[in-house]
C-alpha atoms as a PDB file:
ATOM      1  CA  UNK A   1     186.516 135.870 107.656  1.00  0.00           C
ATOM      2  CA  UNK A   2     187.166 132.945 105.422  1.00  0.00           C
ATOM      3  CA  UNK A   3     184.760 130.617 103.723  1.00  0.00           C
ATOM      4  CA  UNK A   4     183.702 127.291 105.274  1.00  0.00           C
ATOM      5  CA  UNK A   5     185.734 124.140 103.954  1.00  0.00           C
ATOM      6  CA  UNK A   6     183.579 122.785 101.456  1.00  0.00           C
ATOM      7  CA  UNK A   7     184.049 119.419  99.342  1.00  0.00           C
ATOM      8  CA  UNK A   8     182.979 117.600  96.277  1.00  0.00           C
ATOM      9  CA  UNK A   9     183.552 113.803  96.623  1.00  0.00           C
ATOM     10  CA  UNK A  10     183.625 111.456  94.116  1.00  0.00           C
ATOM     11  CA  UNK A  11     180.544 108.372  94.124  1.00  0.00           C
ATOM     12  CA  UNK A  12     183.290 105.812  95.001  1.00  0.00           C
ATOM     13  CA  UNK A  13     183.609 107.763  98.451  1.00  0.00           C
ATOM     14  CA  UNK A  14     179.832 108.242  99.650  1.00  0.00           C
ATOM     15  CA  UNK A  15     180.651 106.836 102.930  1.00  0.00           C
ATOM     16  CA  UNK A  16     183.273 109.916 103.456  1.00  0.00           C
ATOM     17  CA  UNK A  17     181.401 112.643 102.271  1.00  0.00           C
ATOM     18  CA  UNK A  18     178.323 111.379 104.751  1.00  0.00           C
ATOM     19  CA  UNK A  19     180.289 111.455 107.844  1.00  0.00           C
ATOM     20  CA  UNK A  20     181.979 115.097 106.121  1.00  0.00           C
ATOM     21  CA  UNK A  21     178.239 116.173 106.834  1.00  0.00           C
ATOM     22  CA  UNK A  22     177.848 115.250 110.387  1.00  0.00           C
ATOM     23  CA  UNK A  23     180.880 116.750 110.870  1.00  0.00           C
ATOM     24  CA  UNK A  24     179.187 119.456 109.492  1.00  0.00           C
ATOM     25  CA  UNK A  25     180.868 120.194 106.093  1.00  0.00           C
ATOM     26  CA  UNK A  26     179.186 120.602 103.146  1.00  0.00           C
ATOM     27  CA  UNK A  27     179.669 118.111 100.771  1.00  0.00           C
ATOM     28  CA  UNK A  28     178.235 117.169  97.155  1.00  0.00           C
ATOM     29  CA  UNK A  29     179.091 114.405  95.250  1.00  0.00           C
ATOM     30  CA  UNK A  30     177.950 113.716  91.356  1.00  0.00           C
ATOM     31  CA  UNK A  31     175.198 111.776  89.623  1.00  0.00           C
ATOM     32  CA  UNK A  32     176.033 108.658  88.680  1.00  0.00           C
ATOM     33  CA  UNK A  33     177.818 109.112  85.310  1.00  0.00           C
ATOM     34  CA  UNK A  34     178.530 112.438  85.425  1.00  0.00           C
ATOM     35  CA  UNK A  35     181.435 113.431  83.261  1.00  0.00           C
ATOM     36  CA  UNK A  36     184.682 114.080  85.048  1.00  0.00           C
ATOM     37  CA  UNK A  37     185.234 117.605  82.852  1.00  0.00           C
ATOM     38  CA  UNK A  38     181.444 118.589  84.253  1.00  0.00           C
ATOM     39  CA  UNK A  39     182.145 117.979  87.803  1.00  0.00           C
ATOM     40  CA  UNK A  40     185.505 120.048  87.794  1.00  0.00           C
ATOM     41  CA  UNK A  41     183.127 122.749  86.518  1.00  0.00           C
ATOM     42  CA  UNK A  42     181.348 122.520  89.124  1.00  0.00           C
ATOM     43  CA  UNK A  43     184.236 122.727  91.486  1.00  0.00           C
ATOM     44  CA  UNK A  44     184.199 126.337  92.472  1.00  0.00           C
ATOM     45  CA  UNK A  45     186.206 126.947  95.712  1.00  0.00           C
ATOM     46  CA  UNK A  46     185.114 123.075  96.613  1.00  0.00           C
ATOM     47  CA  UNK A  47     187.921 120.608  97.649  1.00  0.00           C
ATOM     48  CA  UNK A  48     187.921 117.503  95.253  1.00  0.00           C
ATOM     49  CA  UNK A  49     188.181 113.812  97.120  1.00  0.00           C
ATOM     50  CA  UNK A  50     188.696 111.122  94.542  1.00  0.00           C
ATOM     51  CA  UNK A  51     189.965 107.679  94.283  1.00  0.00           C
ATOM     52  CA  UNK A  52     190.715 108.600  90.499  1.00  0.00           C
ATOM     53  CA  UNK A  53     194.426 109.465  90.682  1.00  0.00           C
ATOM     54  CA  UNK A  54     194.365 110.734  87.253  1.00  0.00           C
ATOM     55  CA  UNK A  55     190.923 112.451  87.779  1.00  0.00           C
ATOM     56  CA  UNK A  56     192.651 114.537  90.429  1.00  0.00           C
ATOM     57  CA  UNK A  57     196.198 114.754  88.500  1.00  0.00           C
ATOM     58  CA  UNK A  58     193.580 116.835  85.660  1.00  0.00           C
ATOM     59  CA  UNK A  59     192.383 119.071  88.248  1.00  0.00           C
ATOM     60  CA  UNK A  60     195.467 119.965  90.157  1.00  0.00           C
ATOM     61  CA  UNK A  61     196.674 121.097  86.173  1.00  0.00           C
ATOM     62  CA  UNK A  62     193.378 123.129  85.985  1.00  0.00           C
ATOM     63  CA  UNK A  63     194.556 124.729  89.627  1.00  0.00           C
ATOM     64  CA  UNK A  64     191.543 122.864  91.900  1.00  0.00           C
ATOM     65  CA  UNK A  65     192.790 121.340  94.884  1.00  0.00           C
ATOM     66  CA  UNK A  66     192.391 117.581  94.989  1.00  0.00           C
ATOM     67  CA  UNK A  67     193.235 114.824  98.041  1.00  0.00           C
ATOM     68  CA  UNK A  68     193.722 111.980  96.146  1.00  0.00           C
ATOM     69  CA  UNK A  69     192.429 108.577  98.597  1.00  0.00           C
ATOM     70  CA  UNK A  70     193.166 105.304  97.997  1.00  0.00           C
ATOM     71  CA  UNK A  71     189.743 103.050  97.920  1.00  0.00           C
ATOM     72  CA  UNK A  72     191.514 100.139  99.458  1.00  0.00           C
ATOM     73  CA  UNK A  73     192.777 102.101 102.980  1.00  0.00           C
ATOM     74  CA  UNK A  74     191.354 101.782 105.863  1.00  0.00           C
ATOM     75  CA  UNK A  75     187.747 104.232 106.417  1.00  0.00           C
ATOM     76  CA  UNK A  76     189.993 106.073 109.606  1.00  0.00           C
ATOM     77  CA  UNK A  77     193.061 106.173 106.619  1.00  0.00           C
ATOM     78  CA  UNK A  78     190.538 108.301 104.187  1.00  0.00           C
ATOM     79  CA  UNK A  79     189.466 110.334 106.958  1.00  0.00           C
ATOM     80  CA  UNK A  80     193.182 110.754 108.590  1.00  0.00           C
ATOM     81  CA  UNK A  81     194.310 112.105 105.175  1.00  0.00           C
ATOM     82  CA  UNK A  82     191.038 114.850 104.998  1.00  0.00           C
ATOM     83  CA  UNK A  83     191.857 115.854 108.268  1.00  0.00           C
ATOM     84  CA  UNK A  84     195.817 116.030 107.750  1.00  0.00           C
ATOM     85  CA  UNK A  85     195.487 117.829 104.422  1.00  0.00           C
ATOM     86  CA  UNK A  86     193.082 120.347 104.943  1.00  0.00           C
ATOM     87  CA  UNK A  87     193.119 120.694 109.345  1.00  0.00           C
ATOM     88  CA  UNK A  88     189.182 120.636 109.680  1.00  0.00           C
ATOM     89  CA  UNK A  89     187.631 119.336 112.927  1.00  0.00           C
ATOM     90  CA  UNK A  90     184.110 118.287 113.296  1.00  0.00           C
ATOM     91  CA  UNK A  91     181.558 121.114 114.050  1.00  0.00           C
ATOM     92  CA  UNK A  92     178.492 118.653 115.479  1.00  0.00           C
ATOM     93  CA  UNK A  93     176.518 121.881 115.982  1.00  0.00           C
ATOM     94  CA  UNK A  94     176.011 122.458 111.693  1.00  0.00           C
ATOM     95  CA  UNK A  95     175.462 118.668 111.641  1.00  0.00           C
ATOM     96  CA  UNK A  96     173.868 117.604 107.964  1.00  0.00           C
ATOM     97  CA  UNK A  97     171.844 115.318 106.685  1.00  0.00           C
ATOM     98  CA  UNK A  98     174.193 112.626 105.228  1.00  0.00           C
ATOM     99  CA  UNK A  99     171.576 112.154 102.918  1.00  0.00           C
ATOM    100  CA  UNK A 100     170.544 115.817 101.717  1.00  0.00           C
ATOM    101  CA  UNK A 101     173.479 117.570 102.750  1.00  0.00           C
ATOM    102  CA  UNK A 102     171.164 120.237 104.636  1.00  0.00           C
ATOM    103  CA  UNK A 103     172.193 121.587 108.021  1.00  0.00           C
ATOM    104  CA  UNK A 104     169.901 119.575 110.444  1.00  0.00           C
ATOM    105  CA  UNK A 105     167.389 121.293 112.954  1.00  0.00           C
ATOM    106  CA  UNK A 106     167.434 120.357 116.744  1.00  0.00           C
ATOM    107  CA  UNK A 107     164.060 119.577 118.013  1.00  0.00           C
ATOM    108  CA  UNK A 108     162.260 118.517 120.994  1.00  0.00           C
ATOM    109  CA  UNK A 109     161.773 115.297 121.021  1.00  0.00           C
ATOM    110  CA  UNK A 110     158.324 115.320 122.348  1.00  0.00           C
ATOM    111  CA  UNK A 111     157.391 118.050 120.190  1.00  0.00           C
ATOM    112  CA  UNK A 112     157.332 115.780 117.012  1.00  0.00           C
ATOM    113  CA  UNK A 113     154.901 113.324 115.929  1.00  0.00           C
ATOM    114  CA  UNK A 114     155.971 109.611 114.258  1.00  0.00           C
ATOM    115  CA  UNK A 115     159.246 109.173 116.450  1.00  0.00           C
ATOM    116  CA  UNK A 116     158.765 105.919 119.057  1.00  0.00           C
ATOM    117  CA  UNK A 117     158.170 106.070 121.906  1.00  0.00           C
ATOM    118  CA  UNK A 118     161.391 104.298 123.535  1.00  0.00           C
ATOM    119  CA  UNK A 119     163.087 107.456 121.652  1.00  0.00           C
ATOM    120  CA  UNK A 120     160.762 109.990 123.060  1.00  0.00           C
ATOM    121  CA  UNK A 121     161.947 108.944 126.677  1.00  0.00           C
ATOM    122  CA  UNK A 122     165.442 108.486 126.196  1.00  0.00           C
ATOM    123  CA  UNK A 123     166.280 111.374 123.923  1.00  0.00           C
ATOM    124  CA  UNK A 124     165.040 114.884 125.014  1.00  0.00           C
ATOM    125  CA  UNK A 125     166.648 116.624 121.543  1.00  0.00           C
ATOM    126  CA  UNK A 126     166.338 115.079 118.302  1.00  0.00           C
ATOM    127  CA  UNK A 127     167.783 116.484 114.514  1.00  0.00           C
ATOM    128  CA  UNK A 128     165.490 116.646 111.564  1.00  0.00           C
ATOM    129  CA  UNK A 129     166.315 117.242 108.141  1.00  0.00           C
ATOM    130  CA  UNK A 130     163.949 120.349 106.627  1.00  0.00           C
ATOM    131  CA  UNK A 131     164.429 118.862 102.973  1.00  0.00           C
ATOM    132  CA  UNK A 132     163.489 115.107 103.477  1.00  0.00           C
ATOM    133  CA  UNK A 133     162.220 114.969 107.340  1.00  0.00           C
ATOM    134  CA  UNK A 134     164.627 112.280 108.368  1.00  0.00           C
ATOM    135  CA  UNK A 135     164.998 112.275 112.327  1.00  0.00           C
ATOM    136  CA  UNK A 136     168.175 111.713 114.070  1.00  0.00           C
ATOM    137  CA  UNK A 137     169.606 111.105 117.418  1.00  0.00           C
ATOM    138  CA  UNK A 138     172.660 110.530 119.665  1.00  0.00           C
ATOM    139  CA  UNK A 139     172.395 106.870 119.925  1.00  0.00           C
ATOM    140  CA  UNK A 140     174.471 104.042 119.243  1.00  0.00           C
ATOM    141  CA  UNK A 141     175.228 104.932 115.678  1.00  0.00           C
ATOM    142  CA  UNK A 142     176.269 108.381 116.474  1.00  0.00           C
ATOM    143  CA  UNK A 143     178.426 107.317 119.398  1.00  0.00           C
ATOM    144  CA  UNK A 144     179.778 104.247 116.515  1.00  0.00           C
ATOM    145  CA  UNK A 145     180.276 107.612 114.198  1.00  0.00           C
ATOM    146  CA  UNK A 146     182.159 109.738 116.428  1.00  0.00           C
ATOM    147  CA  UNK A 147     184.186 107.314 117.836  1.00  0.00           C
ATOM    148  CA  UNK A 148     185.748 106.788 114.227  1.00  0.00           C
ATOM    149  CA  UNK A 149     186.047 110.440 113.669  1.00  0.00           C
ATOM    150  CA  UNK A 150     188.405 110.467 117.085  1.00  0.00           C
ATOM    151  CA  UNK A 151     190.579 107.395 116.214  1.00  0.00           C
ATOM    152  CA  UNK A 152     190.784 109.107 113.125  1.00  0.00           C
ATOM    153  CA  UNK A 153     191.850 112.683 113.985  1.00  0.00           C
ATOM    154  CA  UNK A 154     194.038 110.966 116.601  1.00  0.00           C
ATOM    155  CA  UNK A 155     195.986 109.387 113.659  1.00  0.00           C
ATOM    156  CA  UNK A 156     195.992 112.608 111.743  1.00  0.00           C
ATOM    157  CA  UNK A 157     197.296 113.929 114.823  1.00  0.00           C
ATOM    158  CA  UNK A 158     195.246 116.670 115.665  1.00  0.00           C
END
C-alpha cells in the first residue's frame, strides 16, 4: 500500500493548503520567515506547492518534487494544476481542520454543548477539531467549498 499524498505549501498559498485539508490531505505550511533551506528539510516524502519559481527550481535539484503555481491564476487554476499533477481527489470522510490540519471527528449534533440552536435542528452531524474544538458543518460554506473543488477537478479533467 502506498503512503497518503501529503504536501507542504508555501505561506503565499494558505488558501490552497486549507481546502487540501477538507479534501482531506495533510498539509503543513511554514512559520512566517522560515528559511527556504529549513523547509526543504523538512520536506520528507511531502509534495512542495510554491509560488517561488526559484524556491522550487532548488528543490527539484535536491530531488523533492515541487508544483510550481502562479499567485496571480485563478483559485480553480491552483487547484486544477494540484489535481492534474499529482491525480488526488477529495476524500471528505478524513476531512481536516483547515486550521490545525487534524483529521476532524463527526459528532452528533445534539450531543455537543455551545453550537446554536438553528444548527442543532438543521444539522444532525457536525465535525469538531480534537486539537482546537472548532465545529463544522455542511452549510453554505461547505456547499461554496465543494462546488470550487468540482469546477476545479472538472478543468483538471478528472
Amino acid at each position: 500500500m502506498t503512503s497518503p499524498i501529503r504536501f507542504f505549501v508555501d505561506e503565499m498559498l494558505f488558501d490552497v493548503a486549507k481546502y487540501l485539508r477538507v479534501m482531506g490531505y495533510d498539509a503543513r505550511f511554514p512559520k512566517p520567515g522560515t528559511r527556504d533551506s529549513v523547509i526543504l528539510r523538512q520536506l520528507d516524502s511531502r509534495i512542495l506547492i510554491t509560488s517561488d519559481r526559484e524556491f522550487c527550481q532548488r528543490a527539484t535539484r535536491k530531488k523533492k518534487e515541487c508544483i510550481y503555481i502562479e499567485v496571480q491564476d485563478s483559485f480553480i487554476k491552483k487547484l486544477a494544476k494540484i489535481f492534474r499533477r499529482t491525480g488526488i481527489r477529495p476524500n471528505y470522510k478524513e476531512s481536516r481542520c483547515p486550521h490545525c490540519n487534524v483529521i476532524l471527528k463527526r459528532r452528533r449534533s445534539d450531543t455537543l454543548r455551545g453550537i446554536e440552536p438553528i444548527i442543532k435542528e438543521e444539522f444532525q452531524w457536525v465535525y469538531v477539531c480534537p486539537k482546537c474544538g472548532h465545529i463544522y458543518w455542511k452549510g453554505k460554506q461547505w456547499r461554496s467549498m465543494t462546488s470550487r473543488i468540482r469546477r476545479a477537478m472538472r478543468k483538471a479533467r478528472l
